[in-house]
N, C-alpha and C. Protein backbone atom coordinates (compact mmCIF):
# COMPACT_ATOMS: atom_id res chain seq x y z
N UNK A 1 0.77 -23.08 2.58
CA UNK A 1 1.61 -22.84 3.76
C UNK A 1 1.08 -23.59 4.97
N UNK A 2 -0.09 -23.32 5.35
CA UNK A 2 -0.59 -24.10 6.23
C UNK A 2 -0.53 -25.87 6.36
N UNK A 3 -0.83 -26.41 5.03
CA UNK A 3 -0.15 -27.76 4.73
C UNK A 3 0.65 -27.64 4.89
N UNK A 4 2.12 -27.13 4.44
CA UNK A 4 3.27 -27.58 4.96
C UNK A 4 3.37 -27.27 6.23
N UNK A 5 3.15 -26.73 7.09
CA UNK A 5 3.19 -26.27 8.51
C UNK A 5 2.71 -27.90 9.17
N UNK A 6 1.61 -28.18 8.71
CA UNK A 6 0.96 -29.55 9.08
C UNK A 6 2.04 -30.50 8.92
N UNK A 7 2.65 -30.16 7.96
CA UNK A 7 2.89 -31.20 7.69
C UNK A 7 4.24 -31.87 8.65
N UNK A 8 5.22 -30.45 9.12
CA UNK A 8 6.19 -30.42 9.60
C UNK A 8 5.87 -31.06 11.03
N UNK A 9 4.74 -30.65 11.22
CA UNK A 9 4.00 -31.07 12.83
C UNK A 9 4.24 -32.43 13.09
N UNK A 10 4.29 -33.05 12.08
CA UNK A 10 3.51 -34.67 12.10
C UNK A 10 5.64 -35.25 12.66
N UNK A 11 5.22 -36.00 13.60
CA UNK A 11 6.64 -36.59 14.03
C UNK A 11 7.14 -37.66 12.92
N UNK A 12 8.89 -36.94 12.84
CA UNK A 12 9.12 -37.71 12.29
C UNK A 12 10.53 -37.40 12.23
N UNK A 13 11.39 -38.57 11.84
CA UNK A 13 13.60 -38.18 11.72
C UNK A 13 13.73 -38.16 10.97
N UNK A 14 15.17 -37.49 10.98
CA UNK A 14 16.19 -37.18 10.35
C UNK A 14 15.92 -37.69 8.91
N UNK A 15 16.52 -37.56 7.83
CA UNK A 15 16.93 -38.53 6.78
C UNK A 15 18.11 -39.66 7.15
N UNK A 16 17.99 -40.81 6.71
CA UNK A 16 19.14 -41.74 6.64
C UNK A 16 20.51 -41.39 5.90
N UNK A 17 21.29 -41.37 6.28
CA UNK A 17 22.32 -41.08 5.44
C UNK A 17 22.39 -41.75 4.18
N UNK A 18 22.99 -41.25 3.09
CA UNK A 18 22.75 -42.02 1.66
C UNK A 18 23.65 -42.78 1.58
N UNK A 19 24.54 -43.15 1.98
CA UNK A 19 25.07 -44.82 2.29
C UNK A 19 24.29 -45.98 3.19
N UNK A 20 23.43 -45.52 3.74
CA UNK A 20 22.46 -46.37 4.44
C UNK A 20 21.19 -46.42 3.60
N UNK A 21 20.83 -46.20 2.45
CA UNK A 21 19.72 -46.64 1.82
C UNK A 21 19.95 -47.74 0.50
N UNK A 22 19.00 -48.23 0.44
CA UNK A 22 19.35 -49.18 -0.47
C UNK A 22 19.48 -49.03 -1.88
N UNK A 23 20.27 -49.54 -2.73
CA UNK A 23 20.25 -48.99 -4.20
C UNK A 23 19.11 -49.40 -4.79
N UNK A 24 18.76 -48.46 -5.80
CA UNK A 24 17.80 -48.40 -6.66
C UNK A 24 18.17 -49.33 -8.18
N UNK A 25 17.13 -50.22 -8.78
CA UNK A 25 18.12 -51.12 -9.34
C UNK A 25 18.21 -49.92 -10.70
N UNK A 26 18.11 -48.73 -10.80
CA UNK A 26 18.13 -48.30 -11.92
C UNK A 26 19.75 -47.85 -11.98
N UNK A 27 20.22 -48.08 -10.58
CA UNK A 27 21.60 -47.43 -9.96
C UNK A 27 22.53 -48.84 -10.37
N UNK A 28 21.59 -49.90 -10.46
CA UNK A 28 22.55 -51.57 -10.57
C UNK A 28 22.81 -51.50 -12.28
N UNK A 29 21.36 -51.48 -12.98
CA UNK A 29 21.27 -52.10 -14.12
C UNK A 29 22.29 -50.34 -15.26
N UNK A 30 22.08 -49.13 -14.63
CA UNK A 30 23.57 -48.41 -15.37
C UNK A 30 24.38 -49.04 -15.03
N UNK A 31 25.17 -49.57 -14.13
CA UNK A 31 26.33 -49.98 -13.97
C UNK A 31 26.47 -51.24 -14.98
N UNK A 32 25.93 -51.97 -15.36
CA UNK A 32 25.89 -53.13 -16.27
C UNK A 32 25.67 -52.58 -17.79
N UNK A 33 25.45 -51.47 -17.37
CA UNK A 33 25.07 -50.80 -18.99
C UNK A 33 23.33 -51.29 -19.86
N UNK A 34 22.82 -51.47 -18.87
CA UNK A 34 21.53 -52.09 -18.89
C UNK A 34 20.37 -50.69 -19.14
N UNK A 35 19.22 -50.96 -20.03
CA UNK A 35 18.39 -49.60 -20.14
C UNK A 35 17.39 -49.84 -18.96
N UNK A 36 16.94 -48.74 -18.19
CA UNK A 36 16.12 -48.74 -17.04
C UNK A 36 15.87 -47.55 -16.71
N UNK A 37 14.20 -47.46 -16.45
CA UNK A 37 14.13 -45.61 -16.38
C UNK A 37 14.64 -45.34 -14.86
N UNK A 38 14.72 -44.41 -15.60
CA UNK A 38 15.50 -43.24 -14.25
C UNK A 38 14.28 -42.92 -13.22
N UNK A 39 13.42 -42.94 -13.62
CA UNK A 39 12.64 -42.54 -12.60
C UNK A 39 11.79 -43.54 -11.71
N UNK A 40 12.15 -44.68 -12.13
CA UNK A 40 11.45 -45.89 -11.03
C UNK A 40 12.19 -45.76 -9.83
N UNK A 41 11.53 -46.20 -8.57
CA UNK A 41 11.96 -46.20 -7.89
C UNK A 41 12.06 -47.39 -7.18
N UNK A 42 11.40 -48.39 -7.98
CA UNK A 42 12.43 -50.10 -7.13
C UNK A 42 13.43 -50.26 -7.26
N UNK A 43 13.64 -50.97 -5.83
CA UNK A 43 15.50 -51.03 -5.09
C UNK A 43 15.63 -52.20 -4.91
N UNK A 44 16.62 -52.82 -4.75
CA UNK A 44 16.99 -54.26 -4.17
C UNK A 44 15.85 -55.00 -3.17
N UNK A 45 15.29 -54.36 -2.67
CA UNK A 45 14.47 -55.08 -1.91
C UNK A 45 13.43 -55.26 -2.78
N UNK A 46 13.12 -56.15 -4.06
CA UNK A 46 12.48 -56.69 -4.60
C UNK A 46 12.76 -57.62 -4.94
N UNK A 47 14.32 -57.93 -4.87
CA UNK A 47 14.74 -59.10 -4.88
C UNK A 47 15.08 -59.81 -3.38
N UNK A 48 15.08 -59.19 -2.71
CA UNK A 48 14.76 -59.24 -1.19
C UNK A 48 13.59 -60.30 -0.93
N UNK A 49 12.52 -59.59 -1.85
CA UNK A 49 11.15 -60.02 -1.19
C UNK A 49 11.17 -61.18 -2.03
N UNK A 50 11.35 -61.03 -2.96
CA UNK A 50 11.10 -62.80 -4.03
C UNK A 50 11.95 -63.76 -3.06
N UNK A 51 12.96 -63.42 -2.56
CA UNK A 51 13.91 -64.42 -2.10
C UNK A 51 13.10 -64.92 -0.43
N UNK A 52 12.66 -64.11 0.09
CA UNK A 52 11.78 -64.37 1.12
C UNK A 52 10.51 -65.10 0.82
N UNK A 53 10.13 -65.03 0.27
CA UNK A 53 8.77 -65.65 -0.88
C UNK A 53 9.32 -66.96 -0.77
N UNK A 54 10.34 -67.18 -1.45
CA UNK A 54 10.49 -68.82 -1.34
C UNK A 54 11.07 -69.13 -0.44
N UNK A 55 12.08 -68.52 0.65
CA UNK A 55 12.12 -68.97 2.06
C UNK A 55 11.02 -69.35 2.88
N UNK A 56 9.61 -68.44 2.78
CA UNK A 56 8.14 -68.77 3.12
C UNK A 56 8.02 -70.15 2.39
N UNK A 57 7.98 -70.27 1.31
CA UNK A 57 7.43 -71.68 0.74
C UNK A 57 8.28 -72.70 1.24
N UNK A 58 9.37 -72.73 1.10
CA UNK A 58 10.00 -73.65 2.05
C UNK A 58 10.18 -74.03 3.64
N UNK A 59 9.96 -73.32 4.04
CA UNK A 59 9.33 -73.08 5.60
C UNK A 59 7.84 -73.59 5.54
N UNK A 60 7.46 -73.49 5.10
CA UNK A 60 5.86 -73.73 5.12
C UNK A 60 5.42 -75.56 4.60
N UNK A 61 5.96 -75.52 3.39
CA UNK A 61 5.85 -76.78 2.84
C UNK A 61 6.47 -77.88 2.66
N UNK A 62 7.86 -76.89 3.23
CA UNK A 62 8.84 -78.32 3.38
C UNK A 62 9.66 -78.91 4.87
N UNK A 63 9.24 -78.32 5.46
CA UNK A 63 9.89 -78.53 7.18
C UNK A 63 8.31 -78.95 8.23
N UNK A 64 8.97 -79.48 9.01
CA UNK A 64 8.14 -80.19 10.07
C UNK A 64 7.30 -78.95 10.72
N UNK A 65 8.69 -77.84 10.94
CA UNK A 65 7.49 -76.62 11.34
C UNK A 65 6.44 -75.89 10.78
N UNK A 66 6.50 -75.76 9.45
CA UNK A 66 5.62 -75.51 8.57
C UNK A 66 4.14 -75.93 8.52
N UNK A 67 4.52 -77.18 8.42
CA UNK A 67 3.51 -78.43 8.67
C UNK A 67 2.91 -78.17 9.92
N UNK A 68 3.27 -77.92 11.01
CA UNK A 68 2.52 -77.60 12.41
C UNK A 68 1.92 -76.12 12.10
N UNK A 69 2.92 -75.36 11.63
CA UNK A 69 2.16 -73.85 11.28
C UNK A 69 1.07 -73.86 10.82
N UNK A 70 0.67 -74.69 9.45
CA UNK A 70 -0.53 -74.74 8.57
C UNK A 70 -1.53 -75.45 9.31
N UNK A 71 -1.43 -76.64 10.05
CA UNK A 71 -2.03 -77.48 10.85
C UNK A 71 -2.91 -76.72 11.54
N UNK A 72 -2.11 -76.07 12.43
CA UNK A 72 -3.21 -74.91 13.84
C UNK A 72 -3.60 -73.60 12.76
N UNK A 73 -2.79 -73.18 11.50
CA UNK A 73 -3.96 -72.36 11.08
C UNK A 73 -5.44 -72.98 10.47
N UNK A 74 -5.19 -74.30 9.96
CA UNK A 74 -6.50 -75.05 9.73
C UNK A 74 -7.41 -74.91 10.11
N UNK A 75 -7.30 -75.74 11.51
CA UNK A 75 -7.70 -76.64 12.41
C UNK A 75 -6.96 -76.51 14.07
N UNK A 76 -6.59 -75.45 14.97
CA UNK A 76 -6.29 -75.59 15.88
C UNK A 76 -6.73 -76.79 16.78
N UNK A 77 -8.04 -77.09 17.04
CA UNK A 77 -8.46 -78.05 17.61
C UNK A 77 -8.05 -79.76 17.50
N UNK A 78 -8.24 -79.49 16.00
CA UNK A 78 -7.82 -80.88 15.34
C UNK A 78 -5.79 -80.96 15.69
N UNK A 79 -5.69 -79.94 15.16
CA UNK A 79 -3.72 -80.07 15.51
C UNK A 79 -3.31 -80.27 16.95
N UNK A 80 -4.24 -79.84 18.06
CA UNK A 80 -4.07 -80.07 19.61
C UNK A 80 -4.23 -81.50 19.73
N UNK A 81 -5.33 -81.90 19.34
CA UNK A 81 -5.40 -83.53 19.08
C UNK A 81 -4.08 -84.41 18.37
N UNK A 82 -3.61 -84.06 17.83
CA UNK A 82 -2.64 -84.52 17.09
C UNK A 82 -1.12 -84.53 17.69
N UNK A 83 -1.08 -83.88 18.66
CA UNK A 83 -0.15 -83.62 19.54
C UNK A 83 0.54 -82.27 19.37
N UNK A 84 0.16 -81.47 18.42
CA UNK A 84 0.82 -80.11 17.91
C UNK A 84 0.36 -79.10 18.87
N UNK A 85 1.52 -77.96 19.34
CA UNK A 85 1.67 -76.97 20.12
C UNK A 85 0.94 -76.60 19.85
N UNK A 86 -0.53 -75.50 19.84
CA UNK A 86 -0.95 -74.74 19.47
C UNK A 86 -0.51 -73.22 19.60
N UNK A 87 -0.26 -73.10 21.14
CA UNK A 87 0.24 -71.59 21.76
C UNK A 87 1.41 -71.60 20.89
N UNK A 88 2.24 -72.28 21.23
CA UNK A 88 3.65 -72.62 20.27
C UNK A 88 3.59 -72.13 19.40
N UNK A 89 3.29 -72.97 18.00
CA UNK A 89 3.15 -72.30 16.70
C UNK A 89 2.65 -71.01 16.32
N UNK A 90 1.38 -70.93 17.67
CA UNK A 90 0.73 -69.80 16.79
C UNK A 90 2.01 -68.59 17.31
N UNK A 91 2.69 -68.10 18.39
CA UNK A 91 3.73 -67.72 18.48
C UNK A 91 4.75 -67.31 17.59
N UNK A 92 5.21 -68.46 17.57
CA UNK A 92 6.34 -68.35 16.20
C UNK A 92 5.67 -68.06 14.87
N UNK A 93 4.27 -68.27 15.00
CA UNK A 93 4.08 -67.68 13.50
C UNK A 93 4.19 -66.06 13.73
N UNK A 94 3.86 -65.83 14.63
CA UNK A 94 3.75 -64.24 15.00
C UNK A 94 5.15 -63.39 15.09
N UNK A 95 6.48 -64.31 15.52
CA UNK A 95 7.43 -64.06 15.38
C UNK A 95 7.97 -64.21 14.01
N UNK A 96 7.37 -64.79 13.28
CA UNK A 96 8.11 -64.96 11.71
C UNK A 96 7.29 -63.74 10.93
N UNK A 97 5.93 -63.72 11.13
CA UNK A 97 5.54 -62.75 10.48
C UNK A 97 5.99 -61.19 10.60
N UNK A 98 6.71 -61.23 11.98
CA UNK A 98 6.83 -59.97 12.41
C UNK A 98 8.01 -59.53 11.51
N UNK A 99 9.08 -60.52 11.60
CA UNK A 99 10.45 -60.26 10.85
C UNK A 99 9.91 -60.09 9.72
N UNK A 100 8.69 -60.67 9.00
CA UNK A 100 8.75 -60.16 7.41
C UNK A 100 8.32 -58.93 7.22
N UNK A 101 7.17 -58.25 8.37
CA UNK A 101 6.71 -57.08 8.25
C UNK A 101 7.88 -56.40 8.72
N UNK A 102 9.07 -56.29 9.49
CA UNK A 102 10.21 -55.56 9.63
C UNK A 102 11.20 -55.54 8.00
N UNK A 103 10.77 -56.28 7.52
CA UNK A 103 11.07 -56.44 6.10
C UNK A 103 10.84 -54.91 5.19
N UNK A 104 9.30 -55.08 5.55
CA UNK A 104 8.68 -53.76 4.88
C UNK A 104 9.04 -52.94 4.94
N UNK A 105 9.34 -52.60 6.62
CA UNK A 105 9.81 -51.12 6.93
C UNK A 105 10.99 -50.77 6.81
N UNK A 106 11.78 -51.65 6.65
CA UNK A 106 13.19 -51.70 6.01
C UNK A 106 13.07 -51.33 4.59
N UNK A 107 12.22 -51.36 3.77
CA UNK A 107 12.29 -50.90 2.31
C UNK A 107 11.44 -49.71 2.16
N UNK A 108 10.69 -49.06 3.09
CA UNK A 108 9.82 -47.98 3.39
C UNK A 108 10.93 -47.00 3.79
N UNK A 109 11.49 -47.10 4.68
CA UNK A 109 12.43 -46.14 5.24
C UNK A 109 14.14 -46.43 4.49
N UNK A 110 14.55 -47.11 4.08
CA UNK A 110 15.56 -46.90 3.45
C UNK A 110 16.08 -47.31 2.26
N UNK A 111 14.41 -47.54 1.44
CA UNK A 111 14.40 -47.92 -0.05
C UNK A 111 13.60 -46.67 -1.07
N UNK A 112 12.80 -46.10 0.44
CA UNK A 112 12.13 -45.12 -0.31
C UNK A 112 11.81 -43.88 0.35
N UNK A 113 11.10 -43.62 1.42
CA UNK A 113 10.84 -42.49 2.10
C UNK A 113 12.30 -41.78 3.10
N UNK A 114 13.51 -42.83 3.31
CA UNK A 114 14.57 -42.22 3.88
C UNK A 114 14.55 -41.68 5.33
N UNK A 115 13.42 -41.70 5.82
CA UNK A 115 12.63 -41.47 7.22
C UNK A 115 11.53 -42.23 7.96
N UNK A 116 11.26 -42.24 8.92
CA UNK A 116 10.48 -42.65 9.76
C UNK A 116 9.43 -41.53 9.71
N UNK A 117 8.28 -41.46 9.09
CA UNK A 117 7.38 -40.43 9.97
C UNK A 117 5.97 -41.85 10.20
N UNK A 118 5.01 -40.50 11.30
CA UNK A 118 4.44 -41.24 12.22
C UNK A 118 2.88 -42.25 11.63
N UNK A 119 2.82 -41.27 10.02
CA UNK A 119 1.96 -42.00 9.40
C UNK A 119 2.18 -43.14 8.18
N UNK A 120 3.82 -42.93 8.49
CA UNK A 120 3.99 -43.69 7.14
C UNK A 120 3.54 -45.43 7.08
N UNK A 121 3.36 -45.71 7.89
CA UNK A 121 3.09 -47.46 7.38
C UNK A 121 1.18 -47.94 8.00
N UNK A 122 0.42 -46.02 7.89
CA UNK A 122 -1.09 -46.31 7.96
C UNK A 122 -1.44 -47.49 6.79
N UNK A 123 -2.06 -48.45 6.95
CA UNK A 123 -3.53 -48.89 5.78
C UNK A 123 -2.55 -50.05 5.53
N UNK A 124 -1.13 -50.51 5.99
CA UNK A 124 -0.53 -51.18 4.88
C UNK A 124 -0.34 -52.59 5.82
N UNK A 125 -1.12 -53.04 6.92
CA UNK A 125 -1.11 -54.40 7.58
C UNK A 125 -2.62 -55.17 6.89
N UNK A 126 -3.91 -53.77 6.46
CA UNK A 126 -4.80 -54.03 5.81
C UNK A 126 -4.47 -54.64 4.50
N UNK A 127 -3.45 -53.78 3.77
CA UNK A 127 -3.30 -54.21 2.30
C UNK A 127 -1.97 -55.57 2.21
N UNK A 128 -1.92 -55.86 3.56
CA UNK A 128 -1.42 -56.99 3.62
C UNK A 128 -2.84 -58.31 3.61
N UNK A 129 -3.34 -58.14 4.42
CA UNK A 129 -4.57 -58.93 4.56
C UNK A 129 -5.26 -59.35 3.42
N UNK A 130 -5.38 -57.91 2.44
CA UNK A 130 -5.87 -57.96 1.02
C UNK A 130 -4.92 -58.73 0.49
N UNK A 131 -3.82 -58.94 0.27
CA UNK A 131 -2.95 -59.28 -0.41
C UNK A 131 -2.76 -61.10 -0.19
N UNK A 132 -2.92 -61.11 0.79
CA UNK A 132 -2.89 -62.86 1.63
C UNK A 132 -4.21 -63.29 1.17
N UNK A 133 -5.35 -62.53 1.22
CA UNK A 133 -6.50 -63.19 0.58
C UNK A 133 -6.59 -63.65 -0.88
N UNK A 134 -6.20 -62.58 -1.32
CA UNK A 134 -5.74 -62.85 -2.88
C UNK A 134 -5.14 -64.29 -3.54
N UNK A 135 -3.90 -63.49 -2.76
CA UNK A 135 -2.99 -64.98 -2.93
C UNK A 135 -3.15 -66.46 -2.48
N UNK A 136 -4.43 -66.47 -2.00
CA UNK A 136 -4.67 -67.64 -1.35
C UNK A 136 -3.76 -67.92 -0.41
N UNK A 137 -3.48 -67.23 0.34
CA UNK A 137 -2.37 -67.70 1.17
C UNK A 137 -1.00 -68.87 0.90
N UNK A 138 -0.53 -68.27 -0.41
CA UNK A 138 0.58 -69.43 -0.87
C UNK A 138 1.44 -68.49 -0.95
N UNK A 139 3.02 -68.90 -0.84
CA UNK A 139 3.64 -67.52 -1.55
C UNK A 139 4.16 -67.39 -2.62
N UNK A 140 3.47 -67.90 -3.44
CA UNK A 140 3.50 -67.77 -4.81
C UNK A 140 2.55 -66.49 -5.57
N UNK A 141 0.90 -67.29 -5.07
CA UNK A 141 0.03 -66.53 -5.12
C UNK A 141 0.02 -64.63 -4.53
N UNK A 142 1.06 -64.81 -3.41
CA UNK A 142 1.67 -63.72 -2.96
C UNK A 142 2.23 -63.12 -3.37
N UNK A 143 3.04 -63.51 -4.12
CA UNK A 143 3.97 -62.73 -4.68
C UNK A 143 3.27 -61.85 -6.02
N UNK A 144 2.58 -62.89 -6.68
CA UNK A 144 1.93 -62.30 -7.91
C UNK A 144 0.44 -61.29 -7.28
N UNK A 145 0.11 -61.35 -6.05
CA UNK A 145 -1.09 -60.32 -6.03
C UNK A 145 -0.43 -59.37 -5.44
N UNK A 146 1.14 -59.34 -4.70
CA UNK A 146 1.31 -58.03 -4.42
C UNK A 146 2.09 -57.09 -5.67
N UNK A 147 2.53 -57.83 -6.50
CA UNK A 147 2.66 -57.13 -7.74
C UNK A 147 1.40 -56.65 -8.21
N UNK A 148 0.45 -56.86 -9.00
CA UNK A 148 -0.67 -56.41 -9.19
C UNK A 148 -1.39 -55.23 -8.11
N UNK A 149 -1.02 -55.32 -6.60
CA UNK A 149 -1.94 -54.08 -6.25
C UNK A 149 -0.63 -53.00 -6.58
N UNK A 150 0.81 -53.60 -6.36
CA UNK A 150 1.79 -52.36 -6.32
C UNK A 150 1.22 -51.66 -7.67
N UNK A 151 1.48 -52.54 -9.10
CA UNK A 151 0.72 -51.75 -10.51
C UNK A 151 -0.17 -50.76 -10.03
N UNK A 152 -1.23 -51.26 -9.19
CA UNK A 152 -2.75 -50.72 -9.08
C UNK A 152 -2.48 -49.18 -8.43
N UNK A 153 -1.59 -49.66 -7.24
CA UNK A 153 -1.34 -48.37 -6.49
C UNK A 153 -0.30 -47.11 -7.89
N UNK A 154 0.16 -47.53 -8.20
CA UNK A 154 1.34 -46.90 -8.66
C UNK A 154 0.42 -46.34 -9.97
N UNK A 155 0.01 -46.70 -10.77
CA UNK A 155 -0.88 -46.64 -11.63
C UNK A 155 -1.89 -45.00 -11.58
N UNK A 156 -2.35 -46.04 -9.60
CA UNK A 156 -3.68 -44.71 -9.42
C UNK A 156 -2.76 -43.65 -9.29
N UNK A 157 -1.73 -43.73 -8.91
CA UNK A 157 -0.74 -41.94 -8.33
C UNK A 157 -0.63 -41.70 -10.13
N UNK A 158 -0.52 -42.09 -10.77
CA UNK A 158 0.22 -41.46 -11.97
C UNK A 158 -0.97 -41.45 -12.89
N UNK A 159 -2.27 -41.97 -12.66
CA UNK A 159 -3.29 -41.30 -13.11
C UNK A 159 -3.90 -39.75 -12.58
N UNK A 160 -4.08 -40.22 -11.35
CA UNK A 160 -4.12 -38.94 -10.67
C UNK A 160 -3.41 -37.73 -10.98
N UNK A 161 -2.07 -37.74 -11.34
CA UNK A 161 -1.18 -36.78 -11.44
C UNK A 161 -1.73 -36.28 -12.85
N UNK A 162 -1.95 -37.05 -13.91
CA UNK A 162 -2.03 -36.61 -14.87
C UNK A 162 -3.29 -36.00 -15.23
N UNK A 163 -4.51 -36.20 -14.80
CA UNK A 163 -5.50 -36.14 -14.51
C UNK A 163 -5.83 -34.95 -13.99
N UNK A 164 -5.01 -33.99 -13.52
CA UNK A 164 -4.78 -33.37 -12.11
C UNK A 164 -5.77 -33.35 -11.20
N UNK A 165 -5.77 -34.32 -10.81
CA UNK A 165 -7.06 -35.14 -9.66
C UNK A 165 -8.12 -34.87 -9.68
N UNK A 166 -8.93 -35.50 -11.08
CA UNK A 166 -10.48 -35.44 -11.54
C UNK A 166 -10.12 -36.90 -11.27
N UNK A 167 -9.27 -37.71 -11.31
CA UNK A 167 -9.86 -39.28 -10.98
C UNK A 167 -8.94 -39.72 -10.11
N UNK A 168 -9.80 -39.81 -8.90
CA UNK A 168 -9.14 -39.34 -7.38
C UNK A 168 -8.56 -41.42 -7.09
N UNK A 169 -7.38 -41.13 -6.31
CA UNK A 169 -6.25 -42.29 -6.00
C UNK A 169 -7.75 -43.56 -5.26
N UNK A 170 -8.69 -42.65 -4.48
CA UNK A 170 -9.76 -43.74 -4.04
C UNK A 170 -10.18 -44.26 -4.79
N UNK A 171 -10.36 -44.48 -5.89
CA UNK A 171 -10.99 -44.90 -6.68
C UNK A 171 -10.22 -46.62 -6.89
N UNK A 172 -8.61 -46.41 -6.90
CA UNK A 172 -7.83 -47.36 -7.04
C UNK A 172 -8.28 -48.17 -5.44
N UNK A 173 -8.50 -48.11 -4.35
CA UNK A 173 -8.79 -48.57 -3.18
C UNK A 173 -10.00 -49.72 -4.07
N UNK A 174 -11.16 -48.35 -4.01
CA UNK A 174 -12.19 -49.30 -4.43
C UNK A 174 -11.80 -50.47 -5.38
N UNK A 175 -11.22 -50.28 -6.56
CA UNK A 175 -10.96 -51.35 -7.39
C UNK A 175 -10.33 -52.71 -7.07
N UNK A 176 -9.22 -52.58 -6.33
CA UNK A 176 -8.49 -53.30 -5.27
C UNK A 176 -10.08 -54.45 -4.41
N UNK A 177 -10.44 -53.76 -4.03
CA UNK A 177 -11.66 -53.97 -2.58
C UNK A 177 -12.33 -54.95 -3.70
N UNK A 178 -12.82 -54.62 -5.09
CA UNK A 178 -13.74 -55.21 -5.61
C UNK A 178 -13.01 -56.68 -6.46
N UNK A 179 -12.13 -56.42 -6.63
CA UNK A 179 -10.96 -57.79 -6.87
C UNK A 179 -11.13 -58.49 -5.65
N UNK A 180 -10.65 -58.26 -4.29
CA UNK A 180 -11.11 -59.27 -2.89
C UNK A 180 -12.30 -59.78 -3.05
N UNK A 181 -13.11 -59.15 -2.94
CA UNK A 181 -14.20 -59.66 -3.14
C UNK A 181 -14.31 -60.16 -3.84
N UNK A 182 -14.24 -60.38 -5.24
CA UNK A 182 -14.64 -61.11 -6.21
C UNK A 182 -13.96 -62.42 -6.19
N UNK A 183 -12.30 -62.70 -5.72
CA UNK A 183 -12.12 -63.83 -6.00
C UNK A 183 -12.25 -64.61 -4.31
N UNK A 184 -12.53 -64.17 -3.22
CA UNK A 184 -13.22 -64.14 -2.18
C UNK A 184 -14.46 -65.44 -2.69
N UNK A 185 -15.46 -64.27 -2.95
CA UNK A 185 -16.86 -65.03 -3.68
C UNK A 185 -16.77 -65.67 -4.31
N UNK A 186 -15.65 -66.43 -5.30
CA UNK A 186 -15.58 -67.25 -6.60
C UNK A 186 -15.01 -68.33 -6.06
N UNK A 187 -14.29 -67.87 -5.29
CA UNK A 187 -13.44 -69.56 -3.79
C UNK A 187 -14.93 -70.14 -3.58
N UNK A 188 -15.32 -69.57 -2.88
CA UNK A 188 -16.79 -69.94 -1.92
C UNK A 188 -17.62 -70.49 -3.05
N UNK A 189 -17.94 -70.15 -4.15
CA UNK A 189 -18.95 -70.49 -5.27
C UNK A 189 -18.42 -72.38 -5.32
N UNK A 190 -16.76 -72.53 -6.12
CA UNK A 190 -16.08 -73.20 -6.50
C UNK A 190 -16.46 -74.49 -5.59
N UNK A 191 -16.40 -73.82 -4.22
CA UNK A 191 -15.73 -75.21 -2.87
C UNK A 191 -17.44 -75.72 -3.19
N UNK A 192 -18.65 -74.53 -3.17
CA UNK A 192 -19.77 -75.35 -3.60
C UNK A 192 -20.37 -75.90 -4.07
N UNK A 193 -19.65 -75.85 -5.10
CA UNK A 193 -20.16 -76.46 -6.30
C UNK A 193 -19.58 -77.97 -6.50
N UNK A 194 -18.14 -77.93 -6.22
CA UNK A 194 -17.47 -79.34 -5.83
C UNK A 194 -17.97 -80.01 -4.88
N UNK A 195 -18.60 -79.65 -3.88
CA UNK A 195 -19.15 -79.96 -2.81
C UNK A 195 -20.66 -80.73 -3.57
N UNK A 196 -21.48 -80.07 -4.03
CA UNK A 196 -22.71 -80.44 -4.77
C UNK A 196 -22.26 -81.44 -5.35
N UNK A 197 -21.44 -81.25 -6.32
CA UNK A 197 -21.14 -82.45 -7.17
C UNK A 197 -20.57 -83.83 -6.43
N UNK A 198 -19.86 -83.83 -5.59
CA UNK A 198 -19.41 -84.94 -4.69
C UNK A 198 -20.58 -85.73 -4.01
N UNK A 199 -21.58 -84.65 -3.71
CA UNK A 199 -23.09 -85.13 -2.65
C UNK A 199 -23.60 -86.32 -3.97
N UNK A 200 -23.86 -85.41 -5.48
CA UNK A 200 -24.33 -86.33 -6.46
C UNK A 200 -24.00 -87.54 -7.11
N UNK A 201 -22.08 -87.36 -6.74
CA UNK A 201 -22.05 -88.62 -7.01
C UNK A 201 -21.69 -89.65 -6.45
């Protein structure tokens, strides 16, 4: 009782009306007569995000702005030299990133939670960070490490559950943390070792 009392405390609205949330593709693929469990809960905005994925890659690798984007994340100094905006870009990168993280909360609140409350989007600009490291910052690589932590996350809840929490959801954090790190440290090993070898020959 007291948890739920807490819980009511914590600010937060209404539900969305259920014409304002997004379908669940388990809601697409019955209609096609397609098998899909009932109980997943990815919605259209997974095809949302792939399709943004390669709007990123094309923005990035194939337009002039892109090219200035990657430039000042390089090398700001060197791209000022070059004649590239720095304030500029770094700007608009902040404005593009923002629309993709409005992305998120668009599939947080009306793909899945149906509300706004005040803790819902804690830890998840971090597990963005994790996720960009991963991926090497490509959005390819992106795409495939945020699949892998979603598994990881989704995984730890439904271990946990079954478990009835002798093998606690932190545990999935840690595992996550020790993947960064590891391919973190294996970049850095790699660039040195190419590096050595270039000095030798």
């Amino acid at each position: 009782m007291i948890a739920a009392g807490v819980k009511q405390m914590i600010p937060h609205t209404s539900e969305i009306a259920e014409a304002a949330r997004l379908p669940r593709l388990y809601t697409i693929f019955k209609f096609l007569n397609i098998d899909f469990p009932a109980y997943n809960q990815v919605n259209i905005s997974f095809f949302i995000a792939i399709g943004v994925a390669i709007l990123a890659y094309y923005i990035l690798w194939k337009t002039n702005l892109g090219y200035e984007i990657r430039a000042v994340g390089y090398n700001p100094l060197a791209a000022e030299y070059g004649g590239i905006s720095v304030a500029k870009n770094i700007v608009l990168a902040m404005v593009i990133s923002g629309a993709f993280a409005g992305l998120v909360g668009t599939n947080e609140i009306m793909g899945f939670k149906y509300r706004w409350r005040q803790e819902l989007f804690t830890g998840l600009g971090f597990n963005g960070i994790a996720v960009a490291l991963l991926g090497k910052n490509h959005p390819l690589g992106v795409v495939l490490a945020a699949i892998l932590f979603g598994i990881l996350n989704y995984g730890g809840a439904i271990v946990n559950i079954f478990t009835e929490g002798r093998i606690p959801r932190e545990l999935i954090m840690v595992l996550q943390a020790v993947i960064v790190i590891f391919v973190v440290i294996s970049d850095e090993v790699v660039k040195r070792l190419i590096r050595q070898r270039r000095k030798i020959v």
